[in-house]
Protein backbone atom coordinates (compact mmCIF):
# COMPACT_ATOMS: atom_id res chain seq x y z
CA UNK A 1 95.52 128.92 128.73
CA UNK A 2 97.88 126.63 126.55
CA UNK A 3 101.61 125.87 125.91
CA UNK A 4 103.55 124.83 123.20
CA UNK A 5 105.64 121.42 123.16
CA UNK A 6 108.34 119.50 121.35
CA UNK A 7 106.87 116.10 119.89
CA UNK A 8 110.19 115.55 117.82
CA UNK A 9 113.93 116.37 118.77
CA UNK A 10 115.97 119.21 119.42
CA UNK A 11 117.57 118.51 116.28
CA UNK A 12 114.40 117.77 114.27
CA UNK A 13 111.58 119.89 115.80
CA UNK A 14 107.83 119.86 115.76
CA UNK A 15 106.16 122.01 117.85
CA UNK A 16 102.44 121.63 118.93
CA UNK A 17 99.73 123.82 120.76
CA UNK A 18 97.67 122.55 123.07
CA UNK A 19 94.76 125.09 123.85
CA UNK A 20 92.50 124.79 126.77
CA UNK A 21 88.76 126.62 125.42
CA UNK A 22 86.55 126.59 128.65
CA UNK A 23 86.21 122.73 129.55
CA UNK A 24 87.92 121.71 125.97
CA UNK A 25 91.44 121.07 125.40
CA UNK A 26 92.62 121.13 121.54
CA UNK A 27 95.70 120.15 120.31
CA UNK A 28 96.80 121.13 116.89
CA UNK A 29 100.27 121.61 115.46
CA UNK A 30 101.76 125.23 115.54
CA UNK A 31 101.24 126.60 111.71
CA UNK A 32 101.83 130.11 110.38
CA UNK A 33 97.97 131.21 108.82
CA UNK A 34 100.06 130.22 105.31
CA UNK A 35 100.41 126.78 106.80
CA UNK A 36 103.80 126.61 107.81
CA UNK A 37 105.42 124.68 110.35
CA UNK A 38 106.79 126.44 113.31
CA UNK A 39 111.40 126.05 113.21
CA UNK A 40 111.60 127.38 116.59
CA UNK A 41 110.16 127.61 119.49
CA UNK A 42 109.23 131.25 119.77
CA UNK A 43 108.06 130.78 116.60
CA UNK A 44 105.92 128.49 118.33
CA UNK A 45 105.06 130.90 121.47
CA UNK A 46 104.24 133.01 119.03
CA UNK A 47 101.66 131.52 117.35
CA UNK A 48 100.36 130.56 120.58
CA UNK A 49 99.35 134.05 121.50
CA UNK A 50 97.89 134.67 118.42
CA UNK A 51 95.63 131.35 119.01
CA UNK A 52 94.54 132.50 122.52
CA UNK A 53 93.65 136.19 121.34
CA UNK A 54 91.58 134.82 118.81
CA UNK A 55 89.68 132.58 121.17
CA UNK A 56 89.21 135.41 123.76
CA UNK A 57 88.02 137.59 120.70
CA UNK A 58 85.81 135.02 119.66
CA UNK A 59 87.36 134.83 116.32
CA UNK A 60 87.52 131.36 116.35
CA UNK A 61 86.01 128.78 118.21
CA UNK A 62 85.12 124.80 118.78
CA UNK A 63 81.64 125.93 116.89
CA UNK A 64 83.76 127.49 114.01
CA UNK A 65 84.88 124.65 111.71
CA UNK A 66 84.92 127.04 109.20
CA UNK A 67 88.73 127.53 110.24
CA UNK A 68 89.98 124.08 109.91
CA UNK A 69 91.89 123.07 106.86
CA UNK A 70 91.00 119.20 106.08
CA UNK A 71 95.08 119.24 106.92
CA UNK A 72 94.72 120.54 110.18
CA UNK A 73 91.81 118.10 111.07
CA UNK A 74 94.08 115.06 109.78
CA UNK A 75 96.48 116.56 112.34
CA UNK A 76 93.77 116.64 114.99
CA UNK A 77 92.63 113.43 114.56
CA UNK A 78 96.29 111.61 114.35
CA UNK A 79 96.88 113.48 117.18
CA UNK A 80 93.77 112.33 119.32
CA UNK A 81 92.01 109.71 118.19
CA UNK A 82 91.67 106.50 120.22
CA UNK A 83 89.37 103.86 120.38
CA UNK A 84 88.80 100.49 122.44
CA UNK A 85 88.13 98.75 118.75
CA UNK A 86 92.04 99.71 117.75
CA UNK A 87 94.79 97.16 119.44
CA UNK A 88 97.43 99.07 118.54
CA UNK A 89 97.22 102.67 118.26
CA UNK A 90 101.03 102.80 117.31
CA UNK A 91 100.48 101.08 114.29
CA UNK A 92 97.21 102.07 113.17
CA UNK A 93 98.30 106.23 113.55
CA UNK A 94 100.94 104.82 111.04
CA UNK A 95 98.75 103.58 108.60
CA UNK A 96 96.41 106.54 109.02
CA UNK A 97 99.23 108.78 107.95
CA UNK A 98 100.25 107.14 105.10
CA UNK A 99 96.41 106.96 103.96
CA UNK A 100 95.87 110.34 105.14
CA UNK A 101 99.13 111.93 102.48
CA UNK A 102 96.77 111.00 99.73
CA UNK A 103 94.13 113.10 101.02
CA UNK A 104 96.23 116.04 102.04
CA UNK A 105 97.97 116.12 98.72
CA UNK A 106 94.40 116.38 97.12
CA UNK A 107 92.26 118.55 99.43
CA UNK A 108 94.97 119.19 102.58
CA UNK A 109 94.28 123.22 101.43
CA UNK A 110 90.73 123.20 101.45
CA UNK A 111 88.30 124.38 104.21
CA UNK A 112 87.03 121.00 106.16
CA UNK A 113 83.35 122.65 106.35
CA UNK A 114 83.68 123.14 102.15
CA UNK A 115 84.38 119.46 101.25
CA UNK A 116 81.55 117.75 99.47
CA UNK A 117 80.59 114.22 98.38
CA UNK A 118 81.91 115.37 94.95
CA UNK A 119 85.23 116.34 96.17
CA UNK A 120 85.73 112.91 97.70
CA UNK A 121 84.54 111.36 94.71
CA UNK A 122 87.15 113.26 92.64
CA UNK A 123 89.98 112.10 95.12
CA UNK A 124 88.54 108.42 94.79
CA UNK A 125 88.79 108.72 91.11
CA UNK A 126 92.02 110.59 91.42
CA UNK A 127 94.00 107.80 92.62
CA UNK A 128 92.16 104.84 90.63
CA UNK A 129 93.12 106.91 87.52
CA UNK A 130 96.85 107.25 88.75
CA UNK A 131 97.03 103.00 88.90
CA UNK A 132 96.11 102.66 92.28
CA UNK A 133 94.30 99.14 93.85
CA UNK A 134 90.85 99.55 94.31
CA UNK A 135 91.61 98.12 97.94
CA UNK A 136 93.95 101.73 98.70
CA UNK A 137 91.23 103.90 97.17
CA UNK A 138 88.64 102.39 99.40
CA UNK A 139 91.21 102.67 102.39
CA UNK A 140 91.30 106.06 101.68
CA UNK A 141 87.94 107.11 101.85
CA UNK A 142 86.95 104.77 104.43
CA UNK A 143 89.81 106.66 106.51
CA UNK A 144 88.87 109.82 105.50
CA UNK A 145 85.14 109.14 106.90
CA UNK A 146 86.47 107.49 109.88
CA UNK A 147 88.09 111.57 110.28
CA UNK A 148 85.26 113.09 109.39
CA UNK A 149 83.25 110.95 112.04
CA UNK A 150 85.68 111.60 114.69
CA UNK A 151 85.61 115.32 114.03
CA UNK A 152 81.69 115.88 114.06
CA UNK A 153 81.73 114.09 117.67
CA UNK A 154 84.56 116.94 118.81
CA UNK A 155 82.53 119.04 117.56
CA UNK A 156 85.45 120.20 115.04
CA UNK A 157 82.71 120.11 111.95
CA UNK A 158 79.17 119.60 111.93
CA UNK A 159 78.77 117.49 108.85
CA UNK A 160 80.42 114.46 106.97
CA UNK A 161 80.48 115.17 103.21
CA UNK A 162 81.80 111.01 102.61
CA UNK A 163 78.75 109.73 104.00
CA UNK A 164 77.38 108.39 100.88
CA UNK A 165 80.12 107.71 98.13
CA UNK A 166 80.53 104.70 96.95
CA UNK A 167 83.27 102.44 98.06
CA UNK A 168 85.59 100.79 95.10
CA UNK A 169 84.37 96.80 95.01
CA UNK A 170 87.26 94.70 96.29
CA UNK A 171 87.44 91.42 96.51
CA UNK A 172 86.27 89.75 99.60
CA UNK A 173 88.55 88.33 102.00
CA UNK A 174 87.72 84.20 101.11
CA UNK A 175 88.30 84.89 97.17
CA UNK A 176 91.74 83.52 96.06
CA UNK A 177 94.86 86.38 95.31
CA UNK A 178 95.27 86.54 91.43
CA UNK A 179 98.26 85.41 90.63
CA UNK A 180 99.94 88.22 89.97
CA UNK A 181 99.69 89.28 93.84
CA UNK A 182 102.39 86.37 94.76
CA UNK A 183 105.39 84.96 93.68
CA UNK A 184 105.50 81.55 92.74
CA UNK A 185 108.62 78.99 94.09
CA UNK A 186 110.78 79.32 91.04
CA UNK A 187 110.25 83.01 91.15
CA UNK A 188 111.46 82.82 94.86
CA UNK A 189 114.50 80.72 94.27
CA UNK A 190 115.57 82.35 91.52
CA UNK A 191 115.27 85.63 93.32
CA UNK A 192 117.08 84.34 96.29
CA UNK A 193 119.90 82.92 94.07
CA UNK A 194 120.32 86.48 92.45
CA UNK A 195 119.90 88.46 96.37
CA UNK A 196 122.83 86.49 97.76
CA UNK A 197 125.23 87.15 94.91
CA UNK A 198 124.56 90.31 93.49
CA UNK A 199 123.03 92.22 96.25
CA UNK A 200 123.62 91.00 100.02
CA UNK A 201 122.44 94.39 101.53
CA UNK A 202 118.60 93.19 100.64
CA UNK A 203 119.21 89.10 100.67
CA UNK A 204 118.48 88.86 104.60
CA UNK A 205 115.02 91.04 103.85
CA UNK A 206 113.84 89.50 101.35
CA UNK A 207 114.63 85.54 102.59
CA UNK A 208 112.93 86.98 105.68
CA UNK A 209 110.02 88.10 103.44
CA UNK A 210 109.28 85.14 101.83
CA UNK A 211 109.85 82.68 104.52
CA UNK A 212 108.37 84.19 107.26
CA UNK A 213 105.11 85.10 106.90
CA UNK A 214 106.00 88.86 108.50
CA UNK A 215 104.31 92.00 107.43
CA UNK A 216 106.96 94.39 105.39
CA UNK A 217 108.32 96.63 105.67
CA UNK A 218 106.71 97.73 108.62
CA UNK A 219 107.43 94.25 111.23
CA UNK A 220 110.61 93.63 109.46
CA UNK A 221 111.93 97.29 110.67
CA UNK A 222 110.51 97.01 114.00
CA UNK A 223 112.87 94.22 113.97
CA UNK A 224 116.21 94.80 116.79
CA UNK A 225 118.89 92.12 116.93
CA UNK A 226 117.74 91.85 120.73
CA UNK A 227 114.98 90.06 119.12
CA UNK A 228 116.95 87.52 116.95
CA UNK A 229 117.48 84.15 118.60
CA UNK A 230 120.40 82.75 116.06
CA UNK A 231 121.29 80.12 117.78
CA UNK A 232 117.10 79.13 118.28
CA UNK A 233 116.79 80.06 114.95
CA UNK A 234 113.68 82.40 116.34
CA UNK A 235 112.72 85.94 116.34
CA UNK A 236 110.18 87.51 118.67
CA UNK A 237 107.66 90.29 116.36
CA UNK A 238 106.57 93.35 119.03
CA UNK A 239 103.06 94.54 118.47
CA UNK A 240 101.50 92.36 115.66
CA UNK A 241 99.25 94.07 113.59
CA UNK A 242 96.12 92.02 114.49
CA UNK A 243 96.16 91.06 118.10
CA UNK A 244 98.60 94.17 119.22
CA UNK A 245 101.13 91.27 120.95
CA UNK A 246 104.25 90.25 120.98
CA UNK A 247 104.84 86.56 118.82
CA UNK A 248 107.88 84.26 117.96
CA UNK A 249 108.19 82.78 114.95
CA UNK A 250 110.51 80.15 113.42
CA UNK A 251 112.70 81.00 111.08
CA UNK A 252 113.18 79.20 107.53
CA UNK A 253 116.63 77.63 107.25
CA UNK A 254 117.77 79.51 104.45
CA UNK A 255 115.93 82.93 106.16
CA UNK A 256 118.39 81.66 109.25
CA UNK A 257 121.55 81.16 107.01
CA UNK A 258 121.04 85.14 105.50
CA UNK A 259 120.71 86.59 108.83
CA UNK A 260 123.49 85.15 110.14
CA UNK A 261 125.83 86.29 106.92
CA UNK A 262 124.18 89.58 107.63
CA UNK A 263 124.63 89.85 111.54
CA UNK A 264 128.78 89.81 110.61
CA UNK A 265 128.12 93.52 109.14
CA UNK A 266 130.55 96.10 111.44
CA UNK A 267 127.56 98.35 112.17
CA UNK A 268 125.41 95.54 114.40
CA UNK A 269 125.40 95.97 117.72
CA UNK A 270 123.07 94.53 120.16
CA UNK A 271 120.46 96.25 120.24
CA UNK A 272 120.44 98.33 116.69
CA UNK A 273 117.55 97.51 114.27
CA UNK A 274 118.06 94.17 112.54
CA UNK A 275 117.77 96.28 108.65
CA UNK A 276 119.84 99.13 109.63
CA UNK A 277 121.67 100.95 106.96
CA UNK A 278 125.90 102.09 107.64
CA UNK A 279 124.46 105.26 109.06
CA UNK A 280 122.74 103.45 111.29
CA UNK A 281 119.30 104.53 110.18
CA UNK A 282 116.00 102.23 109.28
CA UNK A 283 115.26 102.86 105.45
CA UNK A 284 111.85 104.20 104.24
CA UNK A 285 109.21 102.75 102.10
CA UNK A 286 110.03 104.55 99.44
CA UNK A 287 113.60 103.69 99.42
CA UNK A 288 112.67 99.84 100.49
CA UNK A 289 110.61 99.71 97.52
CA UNK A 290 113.25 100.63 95.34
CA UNK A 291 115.73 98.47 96.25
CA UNK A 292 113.23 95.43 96.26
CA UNK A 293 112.17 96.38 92.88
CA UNK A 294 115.47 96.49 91.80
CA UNK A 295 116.07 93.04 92.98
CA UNK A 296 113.13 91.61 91.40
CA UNK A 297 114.13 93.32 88.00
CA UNK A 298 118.30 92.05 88.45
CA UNK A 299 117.03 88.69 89.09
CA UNK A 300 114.36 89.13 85.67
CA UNK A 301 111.59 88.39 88.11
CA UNK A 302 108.57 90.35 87.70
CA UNK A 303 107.57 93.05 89.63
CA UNK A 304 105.00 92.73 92.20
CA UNK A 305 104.64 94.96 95.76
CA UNK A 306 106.35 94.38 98.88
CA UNK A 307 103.75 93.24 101.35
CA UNK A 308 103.26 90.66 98.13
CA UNK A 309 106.35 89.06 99.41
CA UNK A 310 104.42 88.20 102.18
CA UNK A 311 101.86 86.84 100.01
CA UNK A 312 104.54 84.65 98.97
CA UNK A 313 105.18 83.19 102.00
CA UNK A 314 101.98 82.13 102.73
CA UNK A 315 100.98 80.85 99.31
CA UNK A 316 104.35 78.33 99.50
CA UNK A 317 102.99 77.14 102.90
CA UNK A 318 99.84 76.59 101.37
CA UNK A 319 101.11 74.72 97.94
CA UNK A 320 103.99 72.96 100.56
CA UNK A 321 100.62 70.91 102.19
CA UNK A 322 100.38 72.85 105.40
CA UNK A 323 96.83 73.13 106.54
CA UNK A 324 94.60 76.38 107.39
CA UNK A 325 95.25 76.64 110.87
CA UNK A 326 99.15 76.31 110.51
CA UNK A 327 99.09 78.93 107.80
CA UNK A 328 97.02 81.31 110.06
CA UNK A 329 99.05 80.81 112.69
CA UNK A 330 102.45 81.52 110.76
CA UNK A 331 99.98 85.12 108.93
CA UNK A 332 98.42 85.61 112.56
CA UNK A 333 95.18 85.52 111.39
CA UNK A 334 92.26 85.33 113.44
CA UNK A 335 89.73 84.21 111.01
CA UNK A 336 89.94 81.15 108.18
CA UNK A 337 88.38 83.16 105.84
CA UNK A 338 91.49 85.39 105.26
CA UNK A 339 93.54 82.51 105.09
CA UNK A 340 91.39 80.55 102.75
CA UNK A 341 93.06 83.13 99.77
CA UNK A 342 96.26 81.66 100.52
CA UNK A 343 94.59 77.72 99.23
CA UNK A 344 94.61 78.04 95.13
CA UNK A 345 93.70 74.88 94.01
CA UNK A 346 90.28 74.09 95.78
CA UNK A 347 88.95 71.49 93.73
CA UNK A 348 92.59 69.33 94.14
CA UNK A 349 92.71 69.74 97.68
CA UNK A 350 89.33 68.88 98.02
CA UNK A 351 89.59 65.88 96.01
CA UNK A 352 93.18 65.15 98.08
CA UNK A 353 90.87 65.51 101.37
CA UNK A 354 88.50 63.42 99.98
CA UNK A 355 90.78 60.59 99.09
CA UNK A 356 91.87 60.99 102.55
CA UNK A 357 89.12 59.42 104.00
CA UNK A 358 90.02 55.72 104.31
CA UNK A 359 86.74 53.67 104.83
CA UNK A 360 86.47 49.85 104.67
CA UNK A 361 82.95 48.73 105.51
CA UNK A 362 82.97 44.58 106.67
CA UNK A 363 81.51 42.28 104.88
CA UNK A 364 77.94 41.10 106.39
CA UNK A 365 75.38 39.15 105.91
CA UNK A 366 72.95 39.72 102.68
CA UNK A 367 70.38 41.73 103.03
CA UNK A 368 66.96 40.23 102.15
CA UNK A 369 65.32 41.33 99.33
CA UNK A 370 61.72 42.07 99.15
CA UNK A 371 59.59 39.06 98.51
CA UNK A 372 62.28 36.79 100.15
């Protein structure tokens, strides 16, 4: 009727169920009823049998949300969602799990059939009130529904209590970044300049950052020396966010000259990830923020986010003259619009385009006049 199964290692564990109920087959990781995780295995088995006797007994049932835990639906729908509209499932379970802690930190405890628009209210106001972007509050919800959706079709709830709440404005995807969402070239340089001297563990990153155009910290950790062409001065990015496929891109000369410094470091081999610590490991975001932050303060540059380094990036391109297309290409975007924030000063470029139209119109013969 079901087994149990090992989705981690033997050294880190996690154990799931997956429960056949008639034609159905849920999945669903192996909790105590207090919500713990499952250490071992027969922890696991045991849990198991306590699953199936409550489906023979009828305790529980695809018809009886009112045992699901708004946790335990978050784990059924990382667990099973797909969707022809999602490229790449990897990376979109990863930013449905980061989006998905704030929910389970607010509601995780509560019954999934007792949620109301009020409670998801509270949590949008929850995490505007703790200085969030309007942008993550609105991911948040607008992931939360997208659960909530999925769930009602599996028949895991009948109702969606986010239908209805209102959505934090943000600002649409053609409307310039403020300024503080980017670094300006000074900033950069200056930040570079204090990377390479005072902390070389985080110089390659961050040149990479700024230069590149990449998504971090997410592409830049996918990142494995077997995709670093030094002597190209290319690296190839697996599974890009928007189109799901691998791209090369050409790397910056002073991105190049960092990542070759860096590449002398004893603990590269071949095939290890390109921002490995000594023990080998890929850091987190939390601990990649702190480091980047700390950076930014050492070099008395002020603080703005990670992925704003990408911002960056794309802004230089922009002020350096390249054109919408080349700066979509280097963001892989698919539509102008998106890129369009990257272009600042509108009414000088347009006045630059405009001059750009040479026109000399040849002399001919007068025109008559009327009565001529």
């Amino acid at each position: 009727m079901g087994y149990v199964w090992n989705r981690g290692t033997s050294k880190h564990p996690n154990y799931w169920l997956r429960i056949w109920q008639g034609a159905h087959r849920l999945q669903e990781p192996a909790r105590t009823p207090s919500g713990l995780k499952a250490q071992t295995r027969d922890q696991a088995l045991a849990i198991l049998r306590s699953r199936e006797r409550q489906i023979i007994d009828g305790e529980t049932g695809r018809q009886r949300d009112e045992g699901y835990t708004v946790a335990q639906l978050c784990d059924h729908f990382l667990a099973g969602y797909t969707s022809t509209r999602v490229r790449n499932l990897g990376s979109y379970r990863s930013d449905s799990r980061a989006l998905l802690a704030h929910v389970r930190e607010a509601l995780g405890a509560k019954l999934a059939s007792s949620v109301t628009s009020a409670d998801v209210e509270a949590l949008r106001d929850s995490l505007l009130a703790a200085g969030k972007s309007n942008q993550t509050a609105r991911h948040v919800v607008v992931r939360l529904r997208r659960v909530y959706a999925w769930a009602v079709r599996q028949r895991l709830v009948r109702q969606n209590p986010t239908l209805g709440v209102d959505l934090p404005s943000v600002p649409l995807p053609s409307e310039p970044l403020t300024p503080e969402r980017f670094l300006t070239r000074v900033e950069v340089e200056t930040l570079l300049a204090w990377t390479r001297e005072h902390a070389a563990d985080w110089h390659a990153f961050i040149a990479l950052a700024v230069t590149s155009g990449m998504r971090p910290p997410s592409e830049l950790h996918r990142l494995r020396w077997a995709d670093v062409d030094l002597k190209r001065g290319t690296v190839r990015v697996r599974r890009t966010k928007v189109a799901g496929e691998d791209a090369t891109v050409q790397l910056h000369p002073v991105a190049l000259e960092a990542l070759r410094a860096w590449r002398g470091c004893p603990w590269h081999v071949d095939n290890a990830p390109v921002f490995a610590l000594p023990t080998g490991r890929v850091p987190d975001t939390k601990t990649c923020w702190k480091h980047v932050m700390r950076c930014l303060d050492g070099a008395g540059v002020r603080r703005v986010r990670v992925y704003d380094l990408r911002h960056s990036a794309l802004t230089l391109a922009a002020d350096g003259g390249a054109g919408l297309l080349e700066i979509a290409a280097l963001a892989g975007h698919k539509r102008l619009d998106t890129t369009r924030r990257y272009v600042h000063d509108k009414a000088k470029r347009a006045n630059a385009a405009i001059g750009a139209i040479k026109l000399t119109i040849p002399k001919g013969p007068r025109r008559p006049t009327r009565g001529s």
